[in-house]
Protein backbone atom coordinates (compact mmCIF):
# COMPACT_ATOMS: atom_id res chain seq x y z
CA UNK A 1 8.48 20.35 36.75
CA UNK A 2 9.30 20.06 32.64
CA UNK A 3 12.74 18.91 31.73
CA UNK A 4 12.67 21.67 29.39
CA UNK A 5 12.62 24.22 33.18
CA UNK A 6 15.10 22.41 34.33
CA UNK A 7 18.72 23.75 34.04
CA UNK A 8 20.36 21.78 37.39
CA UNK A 9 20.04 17.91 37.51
CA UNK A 10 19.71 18.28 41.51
CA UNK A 11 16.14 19.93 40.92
CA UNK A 12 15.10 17.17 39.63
CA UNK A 13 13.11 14.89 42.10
CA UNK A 14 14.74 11.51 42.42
CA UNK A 15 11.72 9.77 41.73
CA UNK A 16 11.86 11.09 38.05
CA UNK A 17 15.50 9.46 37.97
CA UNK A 18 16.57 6.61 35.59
CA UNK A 19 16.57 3.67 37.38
CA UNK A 20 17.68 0.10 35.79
CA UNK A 21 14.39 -2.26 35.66
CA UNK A 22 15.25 -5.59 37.13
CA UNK A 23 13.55 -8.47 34.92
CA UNK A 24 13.23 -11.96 36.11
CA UNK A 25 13.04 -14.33 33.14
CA UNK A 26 12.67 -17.69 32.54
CA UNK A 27 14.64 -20.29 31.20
CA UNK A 28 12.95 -20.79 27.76
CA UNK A 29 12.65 -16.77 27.40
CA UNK A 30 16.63 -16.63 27.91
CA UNK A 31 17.25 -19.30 25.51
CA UNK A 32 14.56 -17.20 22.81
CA UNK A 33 16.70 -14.09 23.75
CA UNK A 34 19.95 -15.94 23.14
CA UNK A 35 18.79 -17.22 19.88
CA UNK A 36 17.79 -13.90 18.91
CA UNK A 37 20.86 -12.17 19.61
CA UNK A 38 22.87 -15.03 17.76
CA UNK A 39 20.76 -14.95 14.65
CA UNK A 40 20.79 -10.89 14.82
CA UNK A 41 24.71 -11.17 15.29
CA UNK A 42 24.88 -13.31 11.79
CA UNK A 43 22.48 -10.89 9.86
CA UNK A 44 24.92 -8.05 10.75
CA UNK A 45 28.08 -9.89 10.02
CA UNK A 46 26.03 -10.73 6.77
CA UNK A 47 25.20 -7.13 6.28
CA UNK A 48 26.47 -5.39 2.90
CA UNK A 49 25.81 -1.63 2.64
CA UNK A 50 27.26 0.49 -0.34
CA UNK A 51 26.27 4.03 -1.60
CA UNK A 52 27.16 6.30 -4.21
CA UNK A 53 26.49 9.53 -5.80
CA UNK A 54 23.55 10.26 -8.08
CA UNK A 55 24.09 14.05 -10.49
CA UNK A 56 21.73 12.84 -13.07
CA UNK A 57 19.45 15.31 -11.43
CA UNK A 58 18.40 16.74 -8.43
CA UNK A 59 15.15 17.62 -6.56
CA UNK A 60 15.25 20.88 -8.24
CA UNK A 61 13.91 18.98 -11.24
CA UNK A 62 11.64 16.66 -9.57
CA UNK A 63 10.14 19.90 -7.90
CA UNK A 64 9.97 21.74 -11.14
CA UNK A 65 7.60 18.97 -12.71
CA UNK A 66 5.61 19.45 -9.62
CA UNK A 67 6.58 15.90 -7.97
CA UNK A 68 6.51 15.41 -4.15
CA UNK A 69 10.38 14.55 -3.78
CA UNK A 70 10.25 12.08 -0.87
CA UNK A 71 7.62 10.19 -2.79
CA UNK A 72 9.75 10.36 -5.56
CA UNK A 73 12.40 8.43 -3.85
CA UNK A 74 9.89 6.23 -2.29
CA UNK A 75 9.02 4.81 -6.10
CA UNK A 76 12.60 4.97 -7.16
CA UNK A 77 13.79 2.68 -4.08
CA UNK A 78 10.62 0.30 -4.82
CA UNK A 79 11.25 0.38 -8.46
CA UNK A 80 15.17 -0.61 -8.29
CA UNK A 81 14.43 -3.45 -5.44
CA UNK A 82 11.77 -5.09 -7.84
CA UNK A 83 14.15 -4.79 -10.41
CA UNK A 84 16.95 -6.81 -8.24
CA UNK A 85 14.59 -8.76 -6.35
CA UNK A 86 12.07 -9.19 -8.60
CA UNK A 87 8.88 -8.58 -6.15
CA UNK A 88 8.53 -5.58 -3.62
CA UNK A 89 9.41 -4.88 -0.42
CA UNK A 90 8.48 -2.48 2.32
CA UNK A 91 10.88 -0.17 3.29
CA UNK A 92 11.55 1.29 6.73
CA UNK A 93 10.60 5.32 6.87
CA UNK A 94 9.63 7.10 10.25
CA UNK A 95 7.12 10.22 10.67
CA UNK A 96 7.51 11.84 13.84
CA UNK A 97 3.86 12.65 15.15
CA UNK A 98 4.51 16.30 16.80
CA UNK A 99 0.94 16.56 18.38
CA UNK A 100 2.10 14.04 20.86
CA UNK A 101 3.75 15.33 23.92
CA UNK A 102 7.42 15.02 23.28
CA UNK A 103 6.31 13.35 20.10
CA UNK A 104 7.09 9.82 18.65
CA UNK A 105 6.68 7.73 15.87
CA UNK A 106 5.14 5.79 13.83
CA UNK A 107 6.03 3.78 10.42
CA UNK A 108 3.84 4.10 7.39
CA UNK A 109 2.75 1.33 5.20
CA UNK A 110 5.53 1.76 2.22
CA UNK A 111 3.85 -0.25 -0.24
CA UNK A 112 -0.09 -0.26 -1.68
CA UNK A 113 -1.86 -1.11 -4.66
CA UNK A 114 -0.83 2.02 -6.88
CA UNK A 115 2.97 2.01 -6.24
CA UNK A 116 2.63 -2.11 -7.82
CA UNK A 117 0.66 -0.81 -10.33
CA UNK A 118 2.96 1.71 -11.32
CA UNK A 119 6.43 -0.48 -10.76
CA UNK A 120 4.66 -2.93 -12.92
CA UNK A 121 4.12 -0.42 -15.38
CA UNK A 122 7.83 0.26 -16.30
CA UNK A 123 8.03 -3.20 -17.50
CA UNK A 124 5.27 -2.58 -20.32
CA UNK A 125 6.81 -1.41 -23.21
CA UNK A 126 3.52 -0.82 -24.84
CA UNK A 127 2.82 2.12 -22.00
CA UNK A 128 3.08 5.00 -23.37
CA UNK A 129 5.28 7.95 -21.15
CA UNK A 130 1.73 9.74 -20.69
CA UNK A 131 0.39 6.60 -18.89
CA UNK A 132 3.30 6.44 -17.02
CA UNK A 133 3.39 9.20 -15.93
CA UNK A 134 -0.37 9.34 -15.10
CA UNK A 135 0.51 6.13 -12.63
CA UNK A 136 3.54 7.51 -11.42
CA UNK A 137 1.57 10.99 -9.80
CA UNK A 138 -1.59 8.49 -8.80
CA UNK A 139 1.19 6.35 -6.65
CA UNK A 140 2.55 9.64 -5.27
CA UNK A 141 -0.44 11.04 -4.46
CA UNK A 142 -1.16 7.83 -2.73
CA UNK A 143 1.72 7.42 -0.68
CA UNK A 144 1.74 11.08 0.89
CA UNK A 145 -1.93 10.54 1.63
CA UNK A 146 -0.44 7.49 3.64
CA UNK A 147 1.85 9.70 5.33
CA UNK A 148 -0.46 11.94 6.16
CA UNK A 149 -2.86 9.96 7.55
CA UNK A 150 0.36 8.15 9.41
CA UNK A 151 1.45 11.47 10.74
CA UNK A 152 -2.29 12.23 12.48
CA UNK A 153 -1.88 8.27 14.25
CA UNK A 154 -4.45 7.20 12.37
CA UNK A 155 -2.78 4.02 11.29
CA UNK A 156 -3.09 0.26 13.00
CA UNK A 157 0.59 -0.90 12.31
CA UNK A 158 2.18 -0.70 16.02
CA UNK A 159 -1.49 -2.39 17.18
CA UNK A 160 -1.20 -4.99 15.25
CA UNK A 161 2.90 -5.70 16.35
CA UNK A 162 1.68 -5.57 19.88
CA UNK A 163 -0.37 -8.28 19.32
């Protein structure tokens, strides 16, 4: 019986039911989970979000110079955090993986070799626009290969966190 068959929650056979898991935990894991939850509390009291609008230009333009938008943005966010932070950082982007049974998903690696390379780039004035440029589509091309690869789960990243 699919959930998607379903249209009366008393079809559905009790077993398939939520049903609260009851954990028994020790002393030191409560204290961790304390900790945690105090820490995580400060970090979002700590938390400082603000946004605004961009009209310098829209995809419209990034698409007519044949540039894959969401990498695009990728660059731009890596770009402006080196240039407050002075180093990179990976940021957090999903990709649902469809071929999975009610699908899930997975996180790409953000950062690699060619989006450093071309970051570092805009800080050479000697570069010419051409070079640039010529970095700019490598990193692209880079990153949605990443993605795609990501999206067929052929990527280690939750492995490795399990461990």
């Amino acid at each position: 019986l699919s959930c998607s068959s379903v249209n009366d929650l008393s079809q559905l056979d009790t077993n398939l039911r939520v049903r609260a898991l009851r954990w028994e935990l020790s002393e030191i894991s409560l204290k961790h989970i304390s900790s945690a939850k105090s820490t995580l509390s400060l970090w979002y009291r700590d938390y400082d979000h603000s946004s605004m609008d961009f009209t310098g230009f829209g995809k419209d333009l990034i698409k007519r110079y044949g540039v894959n938008t969401q990498g695009f943005v990728q660059l731009a966010i890596q770009l402006a955090y080196c240039r407050l932070h002075n180093q990179l950082t990976a940021s957090y982007q999903t990709v649902s993986l469809k071929s999975y049974r009610e699908g899930r998903l997975e996180h790409p690696i953000t950062v690699n070799e060619e989006i450093e390379t071309f970051v570092e780039s805009m800080t050479i004035r000697s570069l010419s626009d051409r070079e640039r440029w010529k970095l700019m589509s490598r990193a692209i091309h880079t990153y949605r290969q990443l993605l795609s690869v990501t999206s067929r789960d052929h990527v280690f990243v939750k492995h490795i966190q399990a461990l």
